[in-house]
N, C-alpha and C. Protein backbone atom coordinates (compact mmCIF):
# COMPACT_ATOMS: atom_id res chain seq x y z
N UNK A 1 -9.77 0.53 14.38
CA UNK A 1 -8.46 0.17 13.85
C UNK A 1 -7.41 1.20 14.25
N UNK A 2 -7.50 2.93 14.30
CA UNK A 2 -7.01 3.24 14.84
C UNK A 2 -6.44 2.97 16.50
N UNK A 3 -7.73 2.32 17.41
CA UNK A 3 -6.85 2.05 18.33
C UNK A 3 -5.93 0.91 18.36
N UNK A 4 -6.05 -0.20 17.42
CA UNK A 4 -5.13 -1.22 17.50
C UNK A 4 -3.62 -0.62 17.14
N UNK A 5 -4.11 0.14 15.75
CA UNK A 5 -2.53 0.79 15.56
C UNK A 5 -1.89 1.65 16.58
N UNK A 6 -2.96 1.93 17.51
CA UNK A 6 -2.34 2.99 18.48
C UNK A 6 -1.04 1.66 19.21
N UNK A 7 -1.94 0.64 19.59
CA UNK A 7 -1.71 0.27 20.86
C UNK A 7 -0.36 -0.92 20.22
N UNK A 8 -0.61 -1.28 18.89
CA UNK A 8 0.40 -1.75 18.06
C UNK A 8 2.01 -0.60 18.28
N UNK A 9 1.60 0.23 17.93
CA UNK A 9 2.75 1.46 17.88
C UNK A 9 3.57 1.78 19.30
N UNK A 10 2.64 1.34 20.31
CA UNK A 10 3.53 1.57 21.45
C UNK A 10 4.57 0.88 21.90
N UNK A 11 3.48 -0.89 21.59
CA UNK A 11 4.50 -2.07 22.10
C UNK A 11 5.28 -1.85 21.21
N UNK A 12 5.57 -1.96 20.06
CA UNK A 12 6.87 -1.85 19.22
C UNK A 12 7.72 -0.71 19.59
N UNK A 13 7.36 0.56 20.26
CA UNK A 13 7.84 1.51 21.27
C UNK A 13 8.88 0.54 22.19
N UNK A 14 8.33 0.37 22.91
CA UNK A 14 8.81 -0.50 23.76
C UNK A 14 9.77 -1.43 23.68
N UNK A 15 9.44 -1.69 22.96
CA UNK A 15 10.52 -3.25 22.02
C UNK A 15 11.15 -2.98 21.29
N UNK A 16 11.02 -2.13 20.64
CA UNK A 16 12.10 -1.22 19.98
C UNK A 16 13.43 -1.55 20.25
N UNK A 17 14.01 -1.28 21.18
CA UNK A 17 15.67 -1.33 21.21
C UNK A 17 16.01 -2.94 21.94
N UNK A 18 15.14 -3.65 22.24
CA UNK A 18 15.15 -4.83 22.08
C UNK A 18 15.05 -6.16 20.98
N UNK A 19 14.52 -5.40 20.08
CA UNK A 19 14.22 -6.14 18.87
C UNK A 19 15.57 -5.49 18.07
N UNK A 20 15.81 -4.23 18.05
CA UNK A 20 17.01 -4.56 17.04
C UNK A 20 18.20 -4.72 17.53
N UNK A 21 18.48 -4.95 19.12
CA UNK A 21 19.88 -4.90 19.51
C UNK A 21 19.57 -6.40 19.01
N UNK A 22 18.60 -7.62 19.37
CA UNK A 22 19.06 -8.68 18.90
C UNK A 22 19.02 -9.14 17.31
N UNK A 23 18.47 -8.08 16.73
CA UNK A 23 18.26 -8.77 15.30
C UNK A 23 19.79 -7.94 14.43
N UNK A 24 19.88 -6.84 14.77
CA UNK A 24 21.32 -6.43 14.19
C UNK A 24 22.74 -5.78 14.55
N UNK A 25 22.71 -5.82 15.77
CA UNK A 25 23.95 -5.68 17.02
C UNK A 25 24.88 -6.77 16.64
N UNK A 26 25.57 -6.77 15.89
CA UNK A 26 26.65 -7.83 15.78
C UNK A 26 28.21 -7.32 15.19
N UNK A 27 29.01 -7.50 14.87
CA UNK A 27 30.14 -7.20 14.53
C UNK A 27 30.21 -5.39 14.45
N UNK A 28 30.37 -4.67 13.34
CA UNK A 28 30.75 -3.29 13.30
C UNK A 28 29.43 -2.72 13.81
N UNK A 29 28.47 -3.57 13.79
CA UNK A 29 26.73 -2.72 14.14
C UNK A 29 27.17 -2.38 15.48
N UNK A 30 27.44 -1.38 16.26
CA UNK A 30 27.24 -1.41 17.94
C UNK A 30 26.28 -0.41 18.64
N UNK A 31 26.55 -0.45 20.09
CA UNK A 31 25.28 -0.30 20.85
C UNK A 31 24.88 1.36 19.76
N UNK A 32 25.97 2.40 19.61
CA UNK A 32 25.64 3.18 19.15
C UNK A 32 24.85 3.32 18.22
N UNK A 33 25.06 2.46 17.26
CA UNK A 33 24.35 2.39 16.10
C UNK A 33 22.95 1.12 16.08
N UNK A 34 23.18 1.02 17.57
CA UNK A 34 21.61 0.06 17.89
C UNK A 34 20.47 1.62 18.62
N UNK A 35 21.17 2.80 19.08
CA UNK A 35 20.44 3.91 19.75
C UNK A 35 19.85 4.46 18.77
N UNK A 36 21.17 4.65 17.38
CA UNK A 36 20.45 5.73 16.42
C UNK A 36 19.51 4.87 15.38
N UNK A 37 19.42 3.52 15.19
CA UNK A 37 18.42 3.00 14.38
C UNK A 37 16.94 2.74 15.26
N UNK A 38 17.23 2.88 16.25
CA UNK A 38 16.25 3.14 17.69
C UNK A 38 15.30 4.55 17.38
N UNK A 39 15.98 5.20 17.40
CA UNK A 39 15.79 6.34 17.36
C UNK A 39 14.62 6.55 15.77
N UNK A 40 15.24 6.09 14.90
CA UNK A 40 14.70 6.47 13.82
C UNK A 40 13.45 5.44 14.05
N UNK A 41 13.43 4.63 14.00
CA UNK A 41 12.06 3.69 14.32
C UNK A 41 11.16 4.11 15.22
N UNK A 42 11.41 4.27 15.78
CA UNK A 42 10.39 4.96 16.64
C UNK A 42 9.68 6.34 16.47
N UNK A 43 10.17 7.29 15.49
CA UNK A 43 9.61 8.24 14.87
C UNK A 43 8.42 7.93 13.59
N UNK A 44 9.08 6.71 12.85
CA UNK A 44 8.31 5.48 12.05
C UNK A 44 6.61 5.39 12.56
N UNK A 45 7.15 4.96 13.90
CA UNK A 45 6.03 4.73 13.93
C UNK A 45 4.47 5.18 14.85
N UNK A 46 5.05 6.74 14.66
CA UNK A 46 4.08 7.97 13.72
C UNK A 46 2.68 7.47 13.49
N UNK A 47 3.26 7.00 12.25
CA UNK A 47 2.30 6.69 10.77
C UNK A 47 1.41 5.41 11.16
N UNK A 48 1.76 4.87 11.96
CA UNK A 48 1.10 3.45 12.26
C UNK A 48 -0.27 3.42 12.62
N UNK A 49 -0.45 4.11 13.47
CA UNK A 49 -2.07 4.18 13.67
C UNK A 49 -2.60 4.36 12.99
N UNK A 50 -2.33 6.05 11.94
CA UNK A 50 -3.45 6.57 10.90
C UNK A 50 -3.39 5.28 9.86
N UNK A 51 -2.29 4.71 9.70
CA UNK A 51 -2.47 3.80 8.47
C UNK A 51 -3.49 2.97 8.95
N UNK A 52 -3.32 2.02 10.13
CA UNK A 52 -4.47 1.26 10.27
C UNK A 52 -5.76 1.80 10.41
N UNK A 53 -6.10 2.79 10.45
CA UNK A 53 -6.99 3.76 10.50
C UNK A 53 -7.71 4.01 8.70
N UNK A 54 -6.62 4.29 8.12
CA UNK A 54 -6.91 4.21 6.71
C UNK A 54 -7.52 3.47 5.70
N UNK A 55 -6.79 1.89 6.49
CA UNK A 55 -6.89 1.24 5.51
C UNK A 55 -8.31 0.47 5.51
N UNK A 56 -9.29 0.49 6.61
CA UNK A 56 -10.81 0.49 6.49
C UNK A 56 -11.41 1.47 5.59
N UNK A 57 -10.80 3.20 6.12
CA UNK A 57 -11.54 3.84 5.30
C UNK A 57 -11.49 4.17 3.45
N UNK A 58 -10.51 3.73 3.17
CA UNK A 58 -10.22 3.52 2.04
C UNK A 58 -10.86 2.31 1.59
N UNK A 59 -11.35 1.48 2.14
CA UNK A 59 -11.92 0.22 2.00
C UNK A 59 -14.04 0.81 1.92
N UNK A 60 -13.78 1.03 2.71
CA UNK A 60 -15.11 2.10 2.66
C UNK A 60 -15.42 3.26 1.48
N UNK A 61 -14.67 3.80 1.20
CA UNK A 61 -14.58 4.61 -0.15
C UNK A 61 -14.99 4.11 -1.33
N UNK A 62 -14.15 2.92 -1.60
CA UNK A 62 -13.92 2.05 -2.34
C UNK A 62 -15.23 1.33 -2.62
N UNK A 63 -16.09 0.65 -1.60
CA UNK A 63 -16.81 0.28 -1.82
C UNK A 63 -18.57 1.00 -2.33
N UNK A 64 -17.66 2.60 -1.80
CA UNK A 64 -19.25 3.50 -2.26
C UNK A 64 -18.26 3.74 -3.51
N UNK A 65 -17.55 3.68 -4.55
CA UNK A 65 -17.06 3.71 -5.85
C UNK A 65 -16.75 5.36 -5.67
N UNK A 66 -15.85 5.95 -4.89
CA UNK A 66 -15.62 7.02 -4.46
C UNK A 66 -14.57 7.56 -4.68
N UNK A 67 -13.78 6.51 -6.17
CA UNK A 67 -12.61 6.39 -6.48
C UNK A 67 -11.73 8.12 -6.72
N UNK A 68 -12.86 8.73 -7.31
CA UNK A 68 -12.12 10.34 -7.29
C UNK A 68 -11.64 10.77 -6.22
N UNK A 69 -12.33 10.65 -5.42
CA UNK A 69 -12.60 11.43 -3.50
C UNK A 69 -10.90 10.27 -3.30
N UNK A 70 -10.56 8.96 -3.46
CA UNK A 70 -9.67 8.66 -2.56
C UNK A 70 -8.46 9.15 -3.43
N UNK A 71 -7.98 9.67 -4.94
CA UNK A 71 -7.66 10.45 -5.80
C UNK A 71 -7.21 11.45 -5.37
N UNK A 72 -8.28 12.06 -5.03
CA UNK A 72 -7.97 13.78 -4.49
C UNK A 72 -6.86 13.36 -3.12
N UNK A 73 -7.65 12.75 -2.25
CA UNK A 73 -6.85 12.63 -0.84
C UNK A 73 -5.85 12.30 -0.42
N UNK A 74 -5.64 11.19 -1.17
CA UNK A 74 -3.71 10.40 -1.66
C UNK A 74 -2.98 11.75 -2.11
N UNK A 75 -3.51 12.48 -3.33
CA UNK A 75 -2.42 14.10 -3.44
C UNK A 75 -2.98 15.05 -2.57
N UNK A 76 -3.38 14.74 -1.79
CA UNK A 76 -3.17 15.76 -1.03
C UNK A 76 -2.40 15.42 0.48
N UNK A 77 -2.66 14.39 0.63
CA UNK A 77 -1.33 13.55 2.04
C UNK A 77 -0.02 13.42 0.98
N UNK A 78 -0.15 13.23 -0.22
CA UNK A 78 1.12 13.66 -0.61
C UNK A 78 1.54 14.57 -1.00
N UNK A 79 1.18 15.93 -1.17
CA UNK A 79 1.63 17.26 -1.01
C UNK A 79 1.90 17.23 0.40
N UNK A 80 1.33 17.31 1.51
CA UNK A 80 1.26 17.62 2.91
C UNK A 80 2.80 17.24 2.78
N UNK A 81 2.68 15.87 2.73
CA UNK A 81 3.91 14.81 3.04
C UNK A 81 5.28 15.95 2.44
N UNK A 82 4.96 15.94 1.15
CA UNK A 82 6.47 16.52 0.60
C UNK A 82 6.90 18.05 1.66
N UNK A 83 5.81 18.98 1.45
CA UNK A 83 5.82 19.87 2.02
C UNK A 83 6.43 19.73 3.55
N UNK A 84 6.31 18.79 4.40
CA UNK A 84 6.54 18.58 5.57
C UNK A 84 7.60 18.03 5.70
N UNK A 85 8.28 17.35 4.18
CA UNK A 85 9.52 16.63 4.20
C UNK A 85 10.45 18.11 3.81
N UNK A 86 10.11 19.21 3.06
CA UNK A 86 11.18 20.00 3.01
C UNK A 86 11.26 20.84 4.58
N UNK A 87 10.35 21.01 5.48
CA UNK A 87 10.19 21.68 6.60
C UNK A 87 11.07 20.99 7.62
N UNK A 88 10.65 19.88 7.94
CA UNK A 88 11.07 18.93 9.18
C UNK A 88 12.94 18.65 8.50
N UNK A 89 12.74 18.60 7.73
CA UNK A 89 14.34 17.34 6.97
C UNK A 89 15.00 18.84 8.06
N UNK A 90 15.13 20.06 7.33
CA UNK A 90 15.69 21.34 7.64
C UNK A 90 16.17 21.06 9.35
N UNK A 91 15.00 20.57 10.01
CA UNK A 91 14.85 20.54 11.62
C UNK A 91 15.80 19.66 12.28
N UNK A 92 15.11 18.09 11.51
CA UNK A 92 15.15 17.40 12.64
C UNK A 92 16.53 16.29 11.76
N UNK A 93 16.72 16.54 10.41
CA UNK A 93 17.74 15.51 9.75
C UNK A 93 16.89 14.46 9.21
N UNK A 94 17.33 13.40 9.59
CA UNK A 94 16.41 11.95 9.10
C UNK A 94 15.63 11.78 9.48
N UNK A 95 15.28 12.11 11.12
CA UNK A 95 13.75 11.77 11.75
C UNK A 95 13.01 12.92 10.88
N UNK A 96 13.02 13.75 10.75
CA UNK A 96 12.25 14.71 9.72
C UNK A 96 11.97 13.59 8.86
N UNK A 97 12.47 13.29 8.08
CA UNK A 97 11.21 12.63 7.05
C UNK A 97 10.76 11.18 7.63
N UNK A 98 10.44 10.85 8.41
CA UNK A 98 9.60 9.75 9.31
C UNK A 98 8.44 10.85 9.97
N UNK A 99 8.69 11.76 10.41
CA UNK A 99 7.52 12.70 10.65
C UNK A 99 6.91 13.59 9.82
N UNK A 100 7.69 13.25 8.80
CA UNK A 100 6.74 14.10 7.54
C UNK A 100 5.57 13.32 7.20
N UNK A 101 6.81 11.67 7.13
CA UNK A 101 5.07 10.89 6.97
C UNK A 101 3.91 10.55 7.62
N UNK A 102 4.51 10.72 9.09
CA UNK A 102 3.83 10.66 9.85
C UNK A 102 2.30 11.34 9.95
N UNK A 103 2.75 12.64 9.56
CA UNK A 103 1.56 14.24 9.07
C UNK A 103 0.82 13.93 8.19
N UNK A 104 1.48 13.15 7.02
CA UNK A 104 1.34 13.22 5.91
C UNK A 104 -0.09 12.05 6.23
N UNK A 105 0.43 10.79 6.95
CA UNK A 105 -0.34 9.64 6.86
C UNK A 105 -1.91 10.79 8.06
N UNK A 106 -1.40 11.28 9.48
CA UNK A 106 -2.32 11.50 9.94
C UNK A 106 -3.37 12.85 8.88
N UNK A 107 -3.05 13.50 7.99
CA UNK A 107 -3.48 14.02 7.40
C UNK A 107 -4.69 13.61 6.50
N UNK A 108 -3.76 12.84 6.12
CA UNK A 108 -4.92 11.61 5.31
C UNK A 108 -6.19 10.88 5.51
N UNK A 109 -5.60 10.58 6.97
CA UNK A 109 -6.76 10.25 7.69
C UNK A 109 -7.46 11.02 8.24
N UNK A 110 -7.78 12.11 8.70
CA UNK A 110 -8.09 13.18 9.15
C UNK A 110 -9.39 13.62 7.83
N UNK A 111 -8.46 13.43 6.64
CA UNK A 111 -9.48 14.24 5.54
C UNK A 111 -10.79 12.87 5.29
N UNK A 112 -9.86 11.24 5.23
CA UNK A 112 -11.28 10.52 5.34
C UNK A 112 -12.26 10.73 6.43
N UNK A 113 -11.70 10.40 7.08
CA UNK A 113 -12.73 11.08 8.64
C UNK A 113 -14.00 12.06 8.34
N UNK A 114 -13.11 13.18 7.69
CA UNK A 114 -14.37 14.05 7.81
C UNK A 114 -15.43 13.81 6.28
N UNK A 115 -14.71 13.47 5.10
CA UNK A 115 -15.73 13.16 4.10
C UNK A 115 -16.40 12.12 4.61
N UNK A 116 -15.90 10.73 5.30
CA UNK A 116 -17.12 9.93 5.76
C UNK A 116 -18.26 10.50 6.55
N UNK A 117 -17.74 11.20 7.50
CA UNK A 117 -18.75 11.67 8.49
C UNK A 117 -19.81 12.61 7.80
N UNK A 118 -19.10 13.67 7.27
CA UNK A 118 -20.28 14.83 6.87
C UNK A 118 -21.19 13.76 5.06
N UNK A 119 -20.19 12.70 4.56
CA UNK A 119 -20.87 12.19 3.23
C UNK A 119 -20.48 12.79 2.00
N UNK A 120 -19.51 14.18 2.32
CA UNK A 120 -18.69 14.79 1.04
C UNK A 120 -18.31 14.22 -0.07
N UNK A 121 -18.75 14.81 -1.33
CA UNK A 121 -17.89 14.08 -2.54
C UNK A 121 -17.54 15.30 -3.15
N UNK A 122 -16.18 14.91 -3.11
CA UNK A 122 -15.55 16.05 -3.93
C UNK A 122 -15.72 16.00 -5.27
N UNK A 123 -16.29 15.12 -6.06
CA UNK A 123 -16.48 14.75 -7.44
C UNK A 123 -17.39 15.89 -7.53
N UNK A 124 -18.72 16.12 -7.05
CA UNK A 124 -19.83 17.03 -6.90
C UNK A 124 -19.79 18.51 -5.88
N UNK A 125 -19.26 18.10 -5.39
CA UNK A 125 -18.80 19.69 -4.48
C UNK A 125 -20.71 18.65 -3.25
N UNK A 126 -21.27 18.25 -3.24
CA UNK A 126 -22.16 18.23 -2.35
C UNK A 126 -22.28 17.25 -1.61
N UNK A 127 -22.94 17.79 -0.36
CA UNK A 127 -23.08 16.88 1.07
C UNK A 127 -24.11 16.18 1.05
N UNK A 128 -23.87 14.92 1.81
CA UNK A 128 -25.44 14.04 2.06
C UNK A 128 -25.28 14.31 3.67
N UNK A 129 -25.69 15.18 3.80
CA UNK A 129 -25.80 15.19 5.50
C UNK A 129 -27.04 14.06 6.02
């Protein structure tokens, strides 16, 4: 699923300034303000892969009743997230917080990744290797 979101995230790359010059380019909207909503979308979509990436493994969690473990991991992609939203905002303006979530989402996924793989429960502190 991560690679669909990969490969999801690009074409919408791509299409990007095609899809919104025709969906909201009209009267006071102009090309300028078709570059900078361009712009921000495409930082968006960041987050796209890990989410599709997620949303199996959270599905997987879920079904080993792992409800603490996906608990812990949600606050902790949302600490990352905030934390990365006061860092980046400082940097980058508005694309800063599209790449906060971005961190925030690949973070997330990153931490299922490795409790699936190694079998971690943070409920117990122990591994099923």
């Amino acid at each position: 699923m991560l690679t669909v979101g990969l490969l999801g995230a690009c074409l919408a790359y791509v299409l990007a300034p095609y899809a919104i010059k025709l969906l909201f380019q009209k009267g006071a909207f102009t090309a300028d303000d078709t570059l900078a909503v361009t712009t921000l979308f495409r930082f968006g979509l960041l987050q796209v892969p890990f989410y599709f990436g997620m949303c199996v493994l959270v599905q997987l969690f879920a079904s080993e009743m792992r409800y603490r473990t996906i608990s812990i991991v949600s606050l902790l992609g949302f600490s990352v997230k905030v934390l990365c939203n006061v860092l980046l905002v400082r940097l980058y303006g508005a694309q800063g917080v599209l790449l906060a979530t971005g961190v925030g989402a690949a973070c997330i996924h990153a931490c299922y990744i490795y409790l699936a793989r190694f079998r971690v429960s943070l409920a117990s502190g122990r591994t099923g290797i």
